[in-house]
N, C-alpha and C. Protein backbone atom coordinates (compact mmCIF):
# COMPACT_ATOMS: atom_id res chain seq x y z
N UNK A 1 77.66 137.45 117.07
CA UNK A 1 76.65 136.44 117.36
C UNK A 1 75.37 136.80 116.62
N UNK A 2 74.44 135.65 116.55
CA UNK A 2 73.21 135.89 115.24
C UNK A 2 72.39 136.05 116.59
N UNK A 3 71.41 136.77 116.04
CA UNK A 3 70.15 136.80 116.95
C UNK A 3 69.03 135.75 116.04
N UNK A 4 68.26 135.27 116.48
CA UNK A 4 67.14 134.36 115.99
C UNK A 4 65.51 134.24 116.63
N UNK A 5 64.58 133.83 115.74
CA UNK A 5 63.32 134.16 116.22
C UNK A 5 62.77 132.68 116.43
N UNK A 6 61.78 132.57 117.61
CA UNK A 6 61.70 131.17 117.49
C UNK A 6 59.99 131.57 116.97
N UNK A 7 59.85 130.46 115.81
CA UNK A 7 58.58 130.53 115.29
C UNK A 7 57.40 129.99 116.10
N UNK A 8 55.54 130.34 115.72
CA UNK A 8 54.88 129.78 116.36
C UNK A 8 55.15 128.17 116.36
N UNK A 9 55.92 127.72 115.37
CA UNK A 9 55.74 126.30 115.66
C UNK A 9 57.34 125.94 116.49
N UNK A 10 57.98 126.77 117.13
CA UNK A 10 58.93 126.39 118.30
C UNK A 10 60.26 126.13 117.19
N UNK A 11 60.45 126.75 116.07
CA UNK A 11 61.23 126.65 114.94
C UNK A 11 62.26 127.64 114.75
N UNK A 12 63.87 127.15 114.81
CA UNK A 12 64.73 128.51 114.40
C UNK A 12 65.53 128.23 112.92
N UNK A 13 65.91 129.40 112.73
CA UNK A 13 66.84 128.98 111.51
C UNK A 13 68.38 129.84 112.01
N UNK A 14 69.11 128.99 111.70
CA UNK A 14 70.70 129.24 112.07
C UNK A 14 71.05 130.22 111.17
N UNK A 15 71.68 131.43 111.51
CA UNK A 15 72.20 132.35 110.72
C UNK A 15 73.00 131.77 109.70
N UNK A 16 73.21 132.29 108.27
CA UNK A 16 74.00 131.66 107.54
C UNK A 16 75.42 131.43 107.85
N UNK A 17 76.14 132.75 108.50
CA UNK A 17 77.29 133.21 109.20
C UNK A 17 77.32 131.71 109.98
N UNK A 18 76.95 131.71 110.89
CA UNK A 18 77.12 130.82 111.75
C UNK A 18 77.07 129.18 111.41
N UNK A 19 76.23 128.98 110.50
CA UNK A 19 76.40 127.50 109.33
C UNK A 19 77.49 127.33 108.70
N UNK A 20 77.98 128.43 108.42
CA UNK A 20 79.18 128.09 107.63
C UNK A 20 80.35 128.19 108.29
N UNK A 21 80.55 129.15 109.55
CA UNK A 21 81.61 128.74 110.50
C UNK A 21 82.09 127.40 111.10
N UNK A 22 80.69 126.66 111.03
CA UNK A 22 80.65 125.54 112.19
C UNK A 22 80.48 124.46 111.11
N UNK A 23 79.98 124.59 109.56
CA UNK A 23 79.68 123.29 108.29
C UNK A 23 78.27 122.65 108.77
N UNK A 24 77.66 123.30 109.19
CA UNK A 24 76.25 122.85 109.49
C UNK A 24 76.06 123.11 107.67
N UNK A 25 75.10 121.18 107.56
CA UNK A 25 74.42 121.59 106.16
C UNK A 25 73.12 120.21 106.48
N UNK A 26 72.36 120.87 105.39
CA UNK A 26 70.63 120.43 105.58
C UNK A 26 70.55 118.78 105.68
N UNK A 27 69.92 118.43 106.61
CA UNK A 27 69.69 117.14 106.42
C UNK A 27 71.03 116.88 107.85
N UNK A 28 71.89 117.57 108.32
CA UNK A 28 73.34 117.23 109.13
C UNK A 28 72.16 117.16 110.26
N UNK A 29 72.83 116.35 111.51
CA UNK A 29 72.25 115.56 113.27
C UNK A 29 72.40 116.71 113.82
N UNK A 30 72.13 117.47 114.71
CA UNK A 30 72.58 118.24 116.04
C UNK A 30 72.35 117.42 116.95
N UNK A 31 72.68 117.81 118.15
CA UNK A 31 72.72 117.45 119.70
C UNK A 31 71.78 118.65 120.66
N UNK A 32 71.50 118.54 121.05
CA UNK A 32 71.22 119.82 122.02
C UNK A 32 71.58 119.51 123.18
N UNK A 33 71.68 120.33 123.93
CA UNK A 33 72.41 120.18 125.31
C UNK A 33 72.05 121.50 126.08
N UNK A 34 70.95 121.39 127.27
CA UNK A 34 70.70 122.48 128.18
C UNK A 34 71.64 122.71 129.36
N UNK A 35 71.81 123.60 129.73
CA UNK A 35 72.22 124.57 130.59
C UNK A 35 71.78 125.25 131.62
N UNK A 36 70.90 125.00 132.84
CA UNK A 36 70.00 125.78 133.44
C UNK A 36 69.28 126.48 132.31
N UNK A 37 69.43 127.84 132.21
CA UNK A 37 68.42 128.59 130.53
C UNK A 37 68.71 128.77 129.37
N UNK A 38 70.21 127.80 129.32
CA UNK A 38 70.93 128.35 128.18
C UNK A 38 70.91 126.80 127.53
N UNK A 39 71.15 126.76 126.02
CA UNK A 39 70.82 125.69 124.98
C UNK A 39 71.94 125.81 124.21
N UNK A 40 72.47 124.76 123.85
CA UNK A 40 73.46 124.54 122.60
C UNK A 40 73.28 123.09 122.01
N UNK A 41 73.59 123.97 120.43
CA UNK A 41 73.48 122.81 119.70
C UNK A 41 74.81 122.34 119.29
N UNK A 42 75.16 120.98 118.88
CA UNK A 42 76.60 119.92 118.35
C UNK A 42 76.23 119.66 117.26
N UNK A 43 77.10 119.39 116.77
CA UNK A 43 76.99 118.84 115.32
C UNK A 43 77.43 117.29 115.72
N UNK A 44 76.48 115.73 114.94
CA UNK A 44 77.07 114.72 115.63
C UNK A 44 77.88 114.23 114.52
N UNK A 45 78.94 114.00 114.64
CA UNK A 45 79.77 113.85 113.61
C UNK A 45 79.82 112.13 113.08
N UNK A 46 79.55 111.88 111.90
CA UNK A 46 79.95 110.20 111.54
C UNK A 46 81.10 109.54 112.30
N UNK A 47 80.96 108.62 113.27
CA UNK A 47 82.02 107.67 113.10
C UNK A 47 83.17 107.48 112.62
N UNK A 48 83.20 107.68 111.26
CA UNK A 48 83.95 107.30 109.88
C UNK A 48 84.80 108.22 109.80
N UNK A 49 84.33 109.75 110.20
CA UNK A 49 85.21 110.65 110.02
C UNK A 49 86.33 111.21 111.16
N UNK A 50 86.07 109.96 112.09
CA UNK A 50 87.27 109.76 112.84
C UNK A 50 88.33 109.30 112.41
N UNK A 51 88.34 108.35 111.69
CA UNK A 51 89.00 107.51 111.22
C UNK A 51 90.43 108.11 111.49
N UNK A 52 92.15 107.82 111.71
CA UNK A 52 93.18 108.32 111.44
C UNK A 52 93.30 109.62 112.52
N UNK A 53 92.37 109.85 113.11
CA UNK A 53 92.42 111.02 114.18
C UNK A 53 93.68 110.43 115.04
N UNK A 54 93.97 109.18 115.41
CA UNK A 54 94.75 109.29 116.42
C UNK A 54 95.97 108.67 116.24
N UNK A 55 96.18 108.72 114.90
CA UNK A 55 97.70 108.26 113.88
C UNK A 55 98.99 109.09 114.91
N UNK A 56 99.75 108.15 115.23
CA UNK A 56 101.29 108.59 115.60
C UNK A 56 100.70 108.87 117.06
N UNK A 57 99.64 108.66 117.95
CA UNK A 57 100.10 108.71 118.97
C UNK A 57 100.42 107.90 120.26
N UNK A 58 101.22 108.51 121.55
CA UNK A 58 102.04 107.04 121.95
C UNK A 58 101.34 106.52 122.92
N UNK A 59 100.78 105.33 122.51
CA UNK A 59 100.22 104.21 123.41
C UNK A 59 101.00 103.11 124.67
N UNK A 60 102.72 103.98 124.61
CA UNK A 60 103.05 103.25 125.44
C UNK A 60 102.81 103.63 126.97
N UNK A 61 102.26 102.56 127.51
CA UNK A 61 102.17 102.83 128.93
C UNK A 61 103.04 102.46 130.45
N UNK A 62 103.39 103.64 130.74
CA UNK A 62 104.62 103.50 132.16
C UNK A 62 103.79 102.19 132.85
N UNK A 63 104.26 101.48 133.43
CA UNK A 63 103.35 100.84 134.37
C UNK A 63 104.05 100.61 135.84
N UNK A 64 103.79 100.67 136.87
CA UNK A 64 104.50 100.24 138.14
C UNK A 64 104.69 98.96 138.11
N UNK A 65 105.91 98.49 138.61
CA UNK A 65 106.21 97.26 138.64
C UNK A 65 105.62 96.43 139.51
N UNK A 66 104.54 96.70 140.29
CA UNK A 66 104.17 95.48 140.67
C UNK A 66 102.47 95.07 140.27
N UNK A 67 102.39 95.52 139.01
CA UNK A 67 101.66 95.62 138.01
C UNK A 67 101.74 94.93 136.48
N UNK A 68 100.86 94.33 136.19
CA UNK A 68 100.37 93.45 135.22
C UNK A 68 101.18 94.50 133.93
C-alpha cells in the first residue's frame, strides 16, 4: 500500500504503483465514497465500455404458473 501526503491545499497524488494497477490516467472521473474515517476512491467508468459485458447470458426466466 502507498502512503500519501495531503497538501496545504487538501491535495493528494496517487502513487504511481497504484495508477497503474487500477488504469487511473489524468483527466479519468473518480467517485469517492466515505466510510465512518475511511475514504475510497472509483474509477467512473464510460457507459460505452460496457458495451457486450453481458453477451451469452441466460435471460430465461422460470416463472410460476400462476404468473404473467
Amino acid at each position: 500500500m502507498g502512503k500519501v501526503t495531503v497538501s496545504p491545499k487538501f491535495q493528494v497524488v496517487i502513487p504511481k504503483e497504484i495508477r497503474e494497477q487500477i488504469g487511473v490516467k489524468a483527466g479519468m472521473k473518480l467517485e469517492m465514497i466515505t466510510f465512518g474515517n475511511r475514504m475510497e476512491l472509483i474509477p467512473i467508468e464510460p457507459i460505452k465500455k460496457l458495451k457486450g459485458s453481458l453477451a451469452g447470458m441466460d435471460s430465461k426466466l422460470n416463472r410460476d404458473g400462476d404468473r404473467i
